[in-house]
C-alpha atoms as a PDB file:
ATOM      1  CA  UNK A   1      -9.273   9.013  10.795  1.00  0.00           C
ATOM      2  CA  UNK A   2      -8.425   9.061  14.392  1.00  0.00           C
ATOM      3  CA  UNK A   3      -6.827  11.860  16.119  1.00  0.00           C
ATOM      4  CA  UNK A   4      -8.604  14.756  14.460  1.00  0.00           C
ATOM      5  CA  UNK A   5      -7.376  13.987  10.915  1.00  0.00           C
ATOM      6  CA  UNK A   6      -3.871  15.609  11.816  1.00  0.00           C
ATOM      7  CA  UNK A   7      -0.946  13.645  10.347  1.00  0.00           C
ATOM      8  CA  UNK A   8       2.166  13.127  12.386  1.00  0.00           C
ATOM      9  CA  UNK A   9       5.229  14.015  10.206  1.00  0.00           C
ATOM     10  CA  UNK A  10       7.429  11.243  11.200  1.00  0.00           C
ATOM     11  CA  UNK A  11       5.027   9.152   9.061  1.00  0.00           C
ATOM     12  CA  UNK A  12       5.240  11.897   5.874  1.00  0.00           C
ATOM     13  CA  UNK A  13       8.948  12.668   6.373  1.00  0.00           C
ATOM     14  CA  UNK A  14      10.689   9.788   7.144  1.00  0.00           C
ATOM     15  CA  UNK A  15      11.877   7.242   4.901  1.00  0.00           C
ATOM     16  CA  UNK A  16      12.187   4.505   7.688  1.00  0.00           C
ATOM     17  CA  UNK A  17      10.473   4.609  10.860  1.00  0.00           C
ATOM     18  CA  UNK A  18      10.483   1.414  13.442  1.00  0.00           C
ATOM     19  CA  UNK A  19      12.802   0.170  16.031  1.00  0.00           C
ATOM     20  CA  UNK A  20      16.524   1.070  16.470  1.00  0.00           C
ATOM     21  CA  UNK A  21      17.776  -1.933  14.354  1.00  0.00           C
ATOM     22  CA  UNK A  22      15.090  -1.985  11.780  1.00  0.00           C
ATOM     23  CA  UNK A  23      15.658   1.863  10.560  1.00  0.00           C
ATOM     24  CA  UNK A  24      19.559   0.867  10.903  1.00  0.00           C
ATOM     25  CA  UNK A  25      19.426  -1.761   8.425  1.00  0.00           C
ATOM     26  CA  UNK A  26      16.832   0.257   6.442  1.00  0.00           C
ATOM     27  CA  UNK A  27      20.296   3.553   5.929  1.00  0.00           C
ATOM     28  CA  UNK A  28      22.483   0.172   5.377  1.00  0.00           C
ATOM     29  CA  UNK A  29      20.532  -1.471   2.343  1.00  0.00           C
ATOM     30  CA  UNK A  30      19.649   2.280   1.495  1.00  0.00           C
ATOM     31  CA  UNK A  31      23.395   3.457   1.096  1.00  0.00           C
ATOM     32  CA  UNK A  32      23.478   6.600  -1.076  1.00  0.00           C
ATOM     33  CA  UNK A  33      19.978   7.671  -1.279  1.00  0.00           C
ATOM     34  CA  UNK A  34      19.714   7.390   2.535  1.00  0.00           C
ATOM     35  CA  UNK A  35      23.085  10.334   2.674  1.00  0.00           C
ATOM     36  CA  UNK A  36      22.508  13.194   4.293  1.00  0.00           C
ATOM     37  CA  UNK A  37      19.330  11.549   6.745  1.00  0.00           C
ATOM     38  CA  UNK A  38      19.720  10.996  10.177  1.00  0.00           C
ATOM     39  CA  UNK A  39      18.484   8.474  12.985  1.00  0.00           C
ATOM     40  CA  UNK A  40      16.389  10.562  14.707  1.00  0.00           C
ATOM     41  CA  UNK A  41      14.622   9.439  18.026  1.00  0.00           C
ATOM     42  CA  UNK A  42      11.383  10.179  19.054  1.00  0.00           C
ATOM     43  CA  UNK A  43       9.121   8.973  22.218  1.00  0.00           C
ATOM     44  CA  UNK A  44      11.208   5.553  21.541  1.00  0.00           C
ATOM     45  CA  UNK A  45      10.741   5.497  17.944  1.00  0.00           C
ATOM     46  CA  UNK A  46      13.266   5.763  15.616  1.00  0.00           C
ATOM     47  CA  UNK A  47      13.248   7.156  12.564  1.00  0.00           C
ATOM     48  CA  UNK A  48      15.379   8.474   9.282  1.00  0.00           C
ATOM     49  CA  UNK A  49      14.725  11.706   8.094  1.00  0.00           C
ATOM     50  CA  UNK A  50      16.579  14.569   6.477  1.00  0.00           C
ATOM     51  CA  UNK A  51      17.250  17.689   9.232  1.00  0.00           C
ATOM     52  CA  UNK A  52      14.765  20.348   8.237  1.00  0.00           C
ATOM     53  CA  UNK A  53      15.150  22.714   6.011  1.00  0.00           C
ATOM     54  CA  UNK A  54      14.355  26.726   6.377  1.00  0.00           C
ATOM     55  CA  UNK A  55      12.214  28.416   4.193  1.00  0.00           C
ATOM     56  CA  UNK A  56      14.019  31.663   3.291  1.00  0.00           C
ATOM     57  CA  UNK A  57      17.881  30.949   3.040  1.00  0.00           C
ATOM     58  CA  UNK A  58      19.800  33.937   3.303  1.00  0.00           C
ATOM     59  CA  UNK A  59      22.019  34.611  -0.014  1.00  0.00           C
ATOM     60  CA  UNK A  60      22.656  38.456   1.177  1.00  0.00           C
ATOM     61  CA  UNK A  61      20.568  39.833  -0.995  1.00  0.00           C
ATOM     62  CA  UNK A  62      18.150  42.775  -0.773  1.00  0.00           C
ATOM     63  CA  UNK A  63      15.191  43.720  -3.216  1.00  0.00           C
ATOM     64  CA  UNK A  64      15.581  47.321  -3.978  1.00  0.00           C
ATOM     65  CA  UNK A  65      13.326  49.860  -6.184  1.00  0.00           C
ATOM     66  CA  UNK A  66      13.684  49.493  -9.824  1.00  0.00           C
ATOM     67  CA  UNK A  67      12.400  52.444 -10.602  1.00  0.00           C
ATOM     68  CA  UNK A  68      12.073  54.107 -14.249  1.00  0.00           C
ATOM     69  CA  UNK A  69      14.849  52.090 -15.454  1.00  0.00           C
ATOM     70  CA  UNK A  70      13.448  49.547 -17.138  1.00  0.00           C
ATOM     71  CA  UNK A  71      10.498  51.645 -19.041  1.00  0.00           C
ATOM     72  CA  UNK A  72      10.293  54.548 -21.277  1.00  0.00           C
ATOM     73  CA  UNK A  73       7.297  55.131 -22.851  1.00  0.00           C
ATOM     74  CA  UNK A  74       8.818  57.918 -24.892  1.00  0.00           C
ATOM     75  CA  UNK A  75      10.678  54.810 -26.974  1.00  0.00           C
ATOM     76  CA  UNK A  76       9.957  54.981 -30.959  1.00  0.00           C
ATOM     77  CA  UNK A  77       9.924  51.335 -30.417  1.00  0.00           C
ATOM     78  CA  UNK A  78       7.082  51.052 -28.379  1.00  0.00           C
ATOM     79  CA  UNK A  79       3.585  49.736 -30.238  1.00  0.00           C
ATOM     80  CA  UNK A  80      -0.030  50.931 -29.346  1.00  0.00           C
ATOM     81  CA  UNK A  81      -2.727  48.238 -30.542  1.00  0.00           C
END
């Protein structure tokens, strides 16, 4: 492969990539599955790919100890095999 073997992700993440008019037509014919994409330029090449999204949202939540709570080995349910 040439350049290394890296690949450039406006190949892996794009759905359309090409000339203005070309990746126009392609969020045209596309309709509905091409929602929420955007033409995106790039060195003069255009391309249709969804904005990126982060990693870790943010839902407000913190992890917090547990503790004992959820065990008790003095239980008369608990088994030994």
């Amino acid at each position: 492969m040439k350049g290394g073997g890296l690949r450039e992700s406006i190949w892996e993440e794009s759905i359309a990539v090409g000339i203005k008019k070309f990746v126009e037509w392609t969020e045209e014919v596309l309709g509905r599955k091409a929602k929420g994409r955007n033409l995106v330029e790039k060195k003069k090449i255009f391309h249709l790919r969804k904005h990126p999204v982060p990693n870790m949202a943010n839902f407000g939540i913190k992890n917090d100890d547990i503790g004992g709570e959820n065990s008790n080995l003095n239980d008369s349910s608990y088994i030994s095999i």
